[in-house]
C-alpha atoms as a PDB file:
ATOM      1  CA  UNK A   1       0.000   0.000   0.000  1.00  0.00           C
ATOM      2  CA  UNK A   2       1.262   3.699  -1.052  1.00  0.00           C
ATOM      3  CA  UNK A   3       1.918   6.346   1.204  1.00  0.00           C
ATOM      4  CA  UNK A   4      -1.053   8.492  -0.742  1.00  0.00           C
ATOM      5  CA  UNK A   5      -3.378   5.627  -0.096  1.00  0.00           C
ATOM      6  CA  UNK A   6      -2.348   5.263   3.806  1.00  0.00           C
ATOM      7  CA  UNK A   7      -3.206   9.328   3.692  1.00  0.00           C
ATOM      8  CA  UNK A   8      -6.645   8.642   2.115  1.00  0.00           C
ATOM      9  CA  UNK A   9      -7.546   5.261   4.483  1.00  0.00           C
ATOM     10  CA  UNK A  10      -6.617   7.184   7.608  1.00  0.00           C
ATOM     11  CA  UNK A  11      -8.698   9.994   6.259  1.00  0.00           C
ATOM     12  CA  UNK A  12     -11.593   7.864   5.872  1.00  0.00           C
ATOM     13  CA  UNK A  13     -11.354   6.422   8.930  1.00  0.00           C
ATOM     14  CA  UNK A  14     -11.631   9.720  10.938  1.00  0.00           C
ATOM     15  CA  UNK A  15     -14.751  10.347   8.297  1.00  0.00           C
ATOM     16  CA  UNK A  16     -12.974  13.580   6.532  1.00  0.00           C
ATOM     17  CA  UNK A  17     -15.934  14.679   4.087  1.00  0.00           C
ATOM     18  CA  UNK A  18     -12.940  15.988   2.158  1.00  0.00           C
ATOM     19  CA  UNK A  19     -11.499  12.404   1.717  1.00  0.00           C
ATOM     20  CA  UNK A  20     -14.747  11.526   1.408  1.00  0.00           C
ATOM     21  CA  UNK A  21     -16.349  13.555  -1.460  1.00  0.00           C
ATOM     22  CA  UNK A  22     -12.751  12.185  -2.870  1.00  0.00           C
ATOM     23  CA  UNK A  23     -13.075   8.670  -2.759  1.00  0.00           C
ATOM     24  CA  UNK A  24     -16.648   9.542  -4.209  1.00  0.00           C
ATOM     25  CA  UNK A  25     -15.695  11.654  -6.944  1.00  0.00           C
ATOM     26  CA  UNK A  26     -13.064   9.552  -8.085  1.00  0.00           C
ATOM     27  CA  UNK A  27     -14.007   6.139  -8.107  1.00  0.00           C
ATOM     28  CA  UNK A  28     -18.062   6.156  -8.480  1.00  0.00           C
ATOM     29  CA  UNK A  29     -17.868   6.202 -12.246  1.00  0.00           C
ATOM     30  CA  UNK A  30     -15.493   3.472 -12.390  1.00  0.00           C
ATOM     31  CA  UNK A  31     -17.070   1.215 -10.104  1.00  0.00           C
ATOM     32  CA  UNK A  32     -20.200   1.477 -11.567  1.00  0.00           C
ATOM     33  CA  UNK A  33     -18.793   0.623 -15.476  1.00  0.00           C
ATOM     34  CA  UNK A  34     -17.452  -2.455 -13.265  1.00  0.00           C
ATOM     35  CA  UNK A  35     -20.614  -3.273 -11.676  1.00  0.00           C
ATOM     36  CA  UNK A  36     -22.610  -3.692 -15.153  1.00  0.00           C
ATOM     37  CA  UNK A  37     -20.162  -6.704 -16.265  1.00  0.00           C
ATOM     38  CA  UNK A  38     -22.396  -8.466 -13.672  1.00  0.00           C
ATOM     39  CA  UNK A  39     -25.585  -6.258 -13.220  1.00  0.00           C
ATOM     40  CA  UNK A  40     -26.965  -5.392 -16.992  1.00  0.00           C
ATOM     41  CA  UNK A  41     -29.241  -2.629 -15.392  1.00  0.00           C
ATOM     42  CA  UNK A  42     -28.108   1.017 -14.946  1.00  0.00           C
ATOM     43  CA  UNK A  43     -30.392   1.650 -11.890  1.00  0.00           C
ATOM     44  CA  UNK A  44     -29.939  -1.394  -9.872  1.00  0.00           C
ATOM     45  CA  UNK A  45     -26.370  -1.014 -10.288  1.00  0.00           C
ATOM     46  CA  UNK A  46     -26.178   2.708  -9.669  1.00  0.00           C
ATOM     47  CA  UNK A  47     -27.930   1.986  -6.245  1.00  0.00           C
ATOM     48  CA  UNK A  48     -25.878  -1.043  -5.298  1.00  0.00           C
ATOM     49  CA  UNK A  49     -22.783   1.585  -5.918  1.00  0.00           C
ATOM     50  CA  UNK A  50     -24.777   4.268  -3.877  1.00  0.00           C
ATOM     51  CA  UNK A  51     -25.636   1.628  -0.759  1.00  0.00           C
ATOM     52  CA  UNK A  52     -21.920   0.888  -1.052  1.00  0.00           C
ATOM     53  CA  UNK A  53     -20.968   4.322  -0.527  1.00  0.00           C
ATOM     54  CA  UNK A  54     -23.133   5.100   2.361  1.00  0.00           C
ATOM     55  CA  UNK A  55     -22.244   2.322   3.723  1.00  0.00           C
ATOM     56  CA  UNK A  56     -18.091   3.270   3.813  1.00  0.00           C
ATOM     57  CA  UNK A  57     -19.198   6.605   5.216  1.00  0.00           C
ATOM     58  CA  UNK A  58     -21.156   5.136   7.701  1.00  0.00           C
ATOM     59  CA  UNK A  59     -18.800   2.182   8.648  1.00  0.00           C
ATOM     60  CA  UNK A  60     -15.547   3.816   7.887  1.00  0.00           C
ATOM     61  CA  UNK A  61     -14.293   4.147  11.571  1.00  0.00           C
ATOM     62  CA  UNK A  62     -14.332   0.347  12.089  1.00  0.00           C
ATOM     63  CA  UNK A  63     -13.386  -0.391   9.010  1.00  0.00           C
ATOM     64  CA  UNK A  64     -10.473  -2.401   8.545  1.00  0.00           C
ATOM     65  CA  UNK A  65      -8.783  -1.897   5.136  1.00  0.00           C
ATOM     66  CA  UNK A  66      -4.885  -3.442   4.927  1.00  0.00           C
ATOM     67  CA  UNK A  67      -4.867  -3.851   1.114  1.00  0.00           C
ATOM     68  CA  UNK A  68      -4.907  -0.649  -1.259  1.00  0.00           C
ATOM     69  CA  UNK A  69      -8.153   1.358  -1.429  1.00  0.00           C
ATOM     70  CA  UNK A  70      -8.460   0.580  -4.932  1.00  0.00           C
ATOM     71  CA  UNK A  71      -8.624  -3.176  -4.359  1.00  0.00           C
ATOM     72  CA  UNK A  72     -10.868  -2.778  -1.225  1.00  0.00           C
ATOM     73  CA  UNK A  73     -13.401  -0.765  -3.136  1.00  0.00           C
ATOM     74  CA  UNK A  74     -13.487  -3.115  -6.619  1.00  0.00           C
ATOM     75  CA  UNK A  75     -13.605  -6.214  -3.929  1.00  0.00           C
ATOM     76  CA  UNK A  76     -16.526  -4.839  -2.129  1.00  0.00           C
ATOM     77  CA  UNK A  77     -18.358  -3.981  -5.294  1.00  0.00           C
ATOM     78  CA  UNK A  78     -17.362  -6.798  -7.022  1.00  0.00           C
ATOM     79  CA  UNK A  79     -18.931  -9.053  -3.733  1.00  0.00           C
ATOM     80  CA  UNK A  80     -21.940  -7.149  -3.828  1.00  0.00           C
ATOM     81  CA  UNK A  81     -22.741  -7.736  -7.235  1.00  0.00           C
ATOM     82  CA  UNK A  82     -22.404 -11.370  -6.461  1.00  0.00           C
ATOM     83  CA  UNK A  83     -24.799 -10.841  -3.848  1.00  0.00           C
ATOM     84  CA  UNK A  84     -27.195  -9.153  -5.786  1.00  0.00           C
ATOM     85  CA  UNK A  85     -27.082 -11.737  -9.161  1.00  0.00           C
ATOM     86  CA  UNK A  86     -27.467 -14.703  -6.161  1.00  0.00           C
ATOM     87  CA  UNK A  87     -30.827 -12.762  -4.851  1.00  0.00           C
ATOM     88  CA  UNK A  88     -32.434 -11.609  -8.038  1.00  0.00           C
ATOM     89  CA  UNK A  89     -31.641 -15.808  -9.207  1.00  0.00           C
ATOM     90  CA  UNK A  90     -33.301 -16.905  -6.103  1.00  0.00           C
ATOM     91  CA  UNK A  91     -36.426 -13.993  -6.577  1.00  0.00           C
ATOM     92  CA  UNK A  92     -36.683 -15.192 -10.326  1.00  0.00           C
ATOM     93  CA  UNK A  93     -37.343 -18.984  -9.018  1.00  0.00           C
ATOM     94  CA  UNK A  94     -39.465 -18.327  -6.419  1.00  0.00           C
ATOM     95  CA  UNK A  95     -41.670 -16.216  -8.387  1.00  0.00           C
ATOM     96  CA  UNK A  96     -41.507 -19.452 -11.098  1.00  0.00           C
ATOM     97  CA  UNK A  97     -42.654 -21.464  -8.058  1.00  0.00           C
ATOM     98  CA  UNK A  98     -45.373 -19.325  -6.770  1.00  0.00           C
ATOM     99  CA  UNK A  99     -47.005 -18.699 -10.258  1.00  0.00           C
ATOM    100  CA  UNK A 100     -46.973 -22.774 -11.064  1.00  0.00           C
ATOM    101  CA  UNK A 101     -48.302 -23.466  -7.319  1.00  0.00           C
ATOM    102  CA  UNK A 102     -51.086 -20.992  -8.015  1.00  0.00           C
ATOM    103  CA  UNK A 103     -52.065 -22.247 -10.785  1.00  0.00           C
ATOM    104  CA  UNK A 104     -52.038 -26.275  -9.331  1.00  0.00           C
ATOM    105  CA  UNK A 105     -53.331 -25.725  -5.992  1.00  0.00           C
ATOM    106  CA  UNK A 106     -55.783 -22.782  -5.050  1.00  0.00           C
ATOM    107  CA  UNK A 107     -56.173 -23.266  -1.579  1.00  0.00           C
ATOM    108  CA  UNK A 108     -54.643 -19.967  -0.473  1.00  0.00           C
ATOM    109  CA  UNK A 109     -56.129 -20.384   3.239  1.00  0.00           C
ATOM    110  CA  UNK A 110     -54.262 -23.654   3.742  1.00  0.00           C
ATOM    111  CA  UNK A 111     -51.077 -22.054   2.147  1.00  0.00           C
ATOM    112  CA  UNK A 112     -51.280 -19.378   4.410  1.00  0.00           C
ATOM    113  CA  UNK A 113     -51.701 -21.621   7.962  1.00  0.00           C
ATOM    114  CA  UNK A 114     -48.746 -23.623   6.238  1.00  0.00           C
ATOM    115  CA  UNK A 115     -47.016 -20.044   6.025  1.00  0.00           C
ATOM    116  CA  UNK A 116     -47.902 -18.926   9.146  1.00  0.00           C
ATOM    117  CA  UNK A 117     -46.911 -21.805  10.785  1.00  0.00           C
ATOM    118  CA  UNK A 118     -43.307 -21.529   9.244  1.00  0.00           C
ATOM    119  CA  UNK A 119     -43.009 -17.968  10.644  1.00  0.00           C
ATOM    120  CA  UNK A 120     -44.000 -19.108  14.074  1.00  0.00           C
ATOM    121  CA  UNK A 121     -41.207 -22.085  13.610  1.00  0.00           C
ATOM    122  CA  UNK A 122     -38.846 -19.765  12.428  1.00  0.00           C
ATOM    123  CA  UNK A 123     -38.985 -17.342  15.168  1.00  0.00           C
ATOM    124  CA  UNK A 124     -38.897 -19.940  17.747  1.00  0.00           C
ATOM    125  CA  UNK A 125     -36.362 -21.531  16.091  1.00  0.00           C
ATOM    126  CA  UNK A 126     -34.216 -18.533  16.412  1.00  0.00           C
ATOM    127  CA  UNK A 127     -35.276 -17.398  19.816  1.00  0.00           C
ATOM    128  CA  UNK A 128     -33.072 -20.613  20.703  1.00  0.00           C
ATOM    129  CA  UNK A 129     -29.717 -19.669  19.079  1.00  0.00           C
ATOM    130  CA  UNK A 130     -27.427 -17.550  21.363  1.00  0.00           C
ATOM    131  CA  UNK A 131     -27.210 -13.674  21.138  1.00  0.00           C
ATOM    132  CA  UNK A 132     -24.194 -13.336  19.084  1.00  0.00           C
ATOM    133  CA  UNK A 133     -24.817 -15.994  16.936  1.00  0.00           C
ATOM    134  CA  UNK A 134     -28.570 -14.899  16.242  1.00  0.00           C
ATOM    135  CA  UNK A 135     -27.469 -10.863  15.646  1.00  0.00           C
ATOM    136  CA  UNK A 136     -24.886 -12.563  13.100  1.00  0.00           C
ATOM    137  CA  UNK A 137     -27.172 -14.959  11.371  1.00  0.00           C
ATOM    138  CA  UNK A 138     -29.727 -11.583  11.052  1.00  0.00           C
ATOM    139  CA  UNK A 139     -27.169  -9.510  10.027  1.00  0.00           C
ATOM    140  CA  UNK A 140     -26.578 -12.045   6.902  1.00  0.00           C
ATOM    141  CA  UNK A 141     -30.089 -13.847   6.398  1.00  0.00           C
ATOM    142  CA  UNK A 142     -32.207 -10.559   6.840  1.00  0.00           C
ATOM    143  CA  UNK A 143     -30.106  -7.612   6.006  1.00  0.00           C
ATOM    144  CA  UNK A 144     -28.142  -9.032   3.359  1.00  0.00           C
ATOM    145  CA  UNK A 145     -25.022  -8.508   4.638  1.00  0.00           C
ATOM    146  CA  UNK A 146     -21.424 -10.622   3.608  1.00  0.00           C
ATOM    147  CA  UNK A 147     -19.744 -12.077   5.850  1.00  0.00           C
ATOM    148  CA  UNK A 148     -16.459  -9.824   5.761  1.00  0.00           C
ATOM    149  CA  UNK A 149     -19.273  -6.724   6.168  1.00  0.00           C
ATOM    150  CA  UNK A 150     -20.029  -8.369   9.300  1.00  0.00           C
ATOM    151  CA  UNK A 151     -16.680  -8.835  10.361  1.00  0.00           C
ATOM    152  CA  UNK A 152     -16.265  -5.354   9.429  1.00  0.00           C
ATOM    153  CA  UNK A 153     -18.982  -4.325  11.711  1.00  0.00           C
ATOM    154  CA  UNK A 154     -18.869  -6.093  14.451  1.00  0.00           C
ATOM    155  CA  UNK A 155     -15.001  -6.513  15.348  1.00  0.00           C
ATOM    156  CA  UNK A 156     -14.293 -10.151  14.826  1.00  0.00           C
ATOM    157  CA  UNK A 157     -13.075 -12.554  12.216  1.00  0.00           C
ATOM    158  CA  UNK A 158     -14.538 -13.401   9.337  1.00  0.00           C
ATOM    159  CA  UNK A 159     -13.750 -17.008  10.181  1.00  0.00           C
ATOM    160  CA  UNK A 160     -15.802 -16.512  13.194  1.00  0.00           C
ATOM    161  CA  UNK A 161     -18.604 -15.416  11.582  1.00  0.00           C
ATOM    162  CA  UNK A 162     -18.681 -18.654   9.070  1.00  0.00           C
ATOM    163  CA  UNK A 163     -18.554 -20.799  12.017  1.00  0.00           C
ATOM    164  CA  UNK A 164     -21.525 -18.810  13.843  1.00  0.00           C
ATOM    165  CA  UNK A 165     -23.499 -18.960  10.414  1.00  0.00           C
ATOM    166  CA  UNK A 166     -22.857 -22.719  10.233  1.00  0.00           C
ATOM    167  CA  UNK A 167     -24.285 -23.311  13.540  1.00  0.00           C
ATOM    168  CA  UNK A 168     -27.279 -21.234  13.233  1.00  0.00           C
ATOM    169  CA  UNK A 169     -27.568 -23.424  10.240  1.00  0.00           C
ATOM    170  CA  UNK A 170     -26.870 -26.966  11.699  1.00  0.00           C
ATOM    171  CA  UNK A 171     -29.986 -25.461  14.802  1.00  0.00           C
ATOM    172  CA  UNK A 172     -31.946 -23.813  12.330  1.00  0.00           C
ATOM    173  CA  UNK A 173     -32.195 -27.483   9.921  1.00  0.00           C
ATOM    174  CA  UNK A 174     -32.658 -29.864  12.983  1.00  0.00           C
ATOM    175  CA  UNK A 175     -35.027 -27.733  14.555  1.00  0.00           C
ATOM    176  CA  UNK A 176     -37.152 -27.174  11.062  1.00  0.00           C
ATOM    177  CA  UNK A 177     -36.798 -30.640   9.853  1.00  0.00           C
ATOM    178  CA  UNK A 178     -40.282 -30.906   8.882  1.00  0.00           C
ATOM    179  CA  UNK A 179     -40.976 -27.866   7.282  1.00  0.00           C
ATOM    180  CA  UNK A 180     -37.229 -28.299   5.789  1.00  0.00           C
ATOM    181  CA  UNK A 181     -38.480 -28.115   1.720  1.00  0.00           C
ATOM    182  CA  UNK A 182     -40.616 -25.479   1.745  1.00  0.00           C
ATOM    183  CA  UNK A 183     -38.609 -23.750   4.608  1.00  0.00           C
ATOM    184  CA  UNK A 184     -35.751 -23.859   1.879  1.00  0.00           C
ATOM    185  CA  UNK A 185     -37.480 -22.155  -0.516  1.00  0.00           C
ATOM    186  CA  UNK A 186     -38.980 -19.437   1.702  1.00  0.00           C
ATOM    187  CA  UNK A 187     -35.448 -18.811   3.411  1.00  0.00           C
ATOM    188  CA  UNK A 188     -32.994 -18.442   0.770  1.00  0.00           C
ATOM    189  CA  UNK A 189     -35.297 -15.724  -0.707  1.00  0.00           C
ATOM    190  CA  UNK A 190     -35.325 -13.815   2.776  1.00  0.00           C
END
């Protein structure tokens, strides 16, 4: 890492608006040319560049950044994308599935008592996992988070977060056994 970009992280990290407005001004063109080799819509990929940035200025103090900014910033983006083809796959299936189950089976009351159900499962489920691990599995199941933004965030290793994810996982499948297909379905688009 370069002396200029040791100037610009330590910047960052005290949140200098200057450095800032910078790191903005600089890179938010380039980032989001890089963004549509994964993401072939202008708007989605504008605001996935936008959440990024609010996101440094918001987490910049805890952030953690030991390779050069460039290579942080094209990571993160590049990860997010990822993130975002994985979710809109997931959204495109489930939307497949919900328009074929329709159309077999119109018994929307009994879907919804089987849905309801799940929900009550689910949040008993999770009432069971321990603090950290639960805030962790939340922070990546329901606000989309990776799992280095969560290392980010919180202080701790990445590995530590995989292994906290993996047991909220292991508790989350034995405990849900029998809702475990349709739980599938429902959780990975959550």
């Amino acid at each position: 890492m370069d002396l200029k970009d040791l100037f610009i992280i330590d910047g960052l990290e005290r949140r200098e608006k200057v450095v800032f407005d910078y790191i903005f001004n600089y890179y938010y063109s380039s980032l989001c040319a890089f963004s549509m080799q994964y993401i072939d819509d202008r708007n989605s990929v504008e605001d996935l560049v936008q959440d990024f940035f609010v996101y440094l200025w918001a987490e910049a103090p805890q952030l953690k950044i030991r390779t050069s900014l460039k290579s942080y910033l094209f990571t993160a983006i590049k990860n997010r994308c990822l993130d975002y083809q994985k979710h809109h796959k997931i959204t495109e299936k489930y939307r497949t599935y919900l328009l074929f189950s329709t159309e077999k089976d119109d018994n929307s009351t009994e879907h919804s008592f089987a849905e309801s159900e799940l929900r009550q499962a689910i949040q008993a489920s999770l009432g069971k996992l321990q603090p950290r691990c639960r805030e962790i599995f939340e922070y990546s199941r329901l606000h989309g988070l990776s799992n280095q933004e969560i290392s980010d965030k919180l202080g701790i290793s990445k590995r530590t977060v995989e292994l906290q994810i993996s047991n909220a996982l292991k508790l989350l499948r034995k405990e849900l056994a029998e809702f475990l297909p349709f739980w599938l379905l429902i959780w990975l688009i959550g």
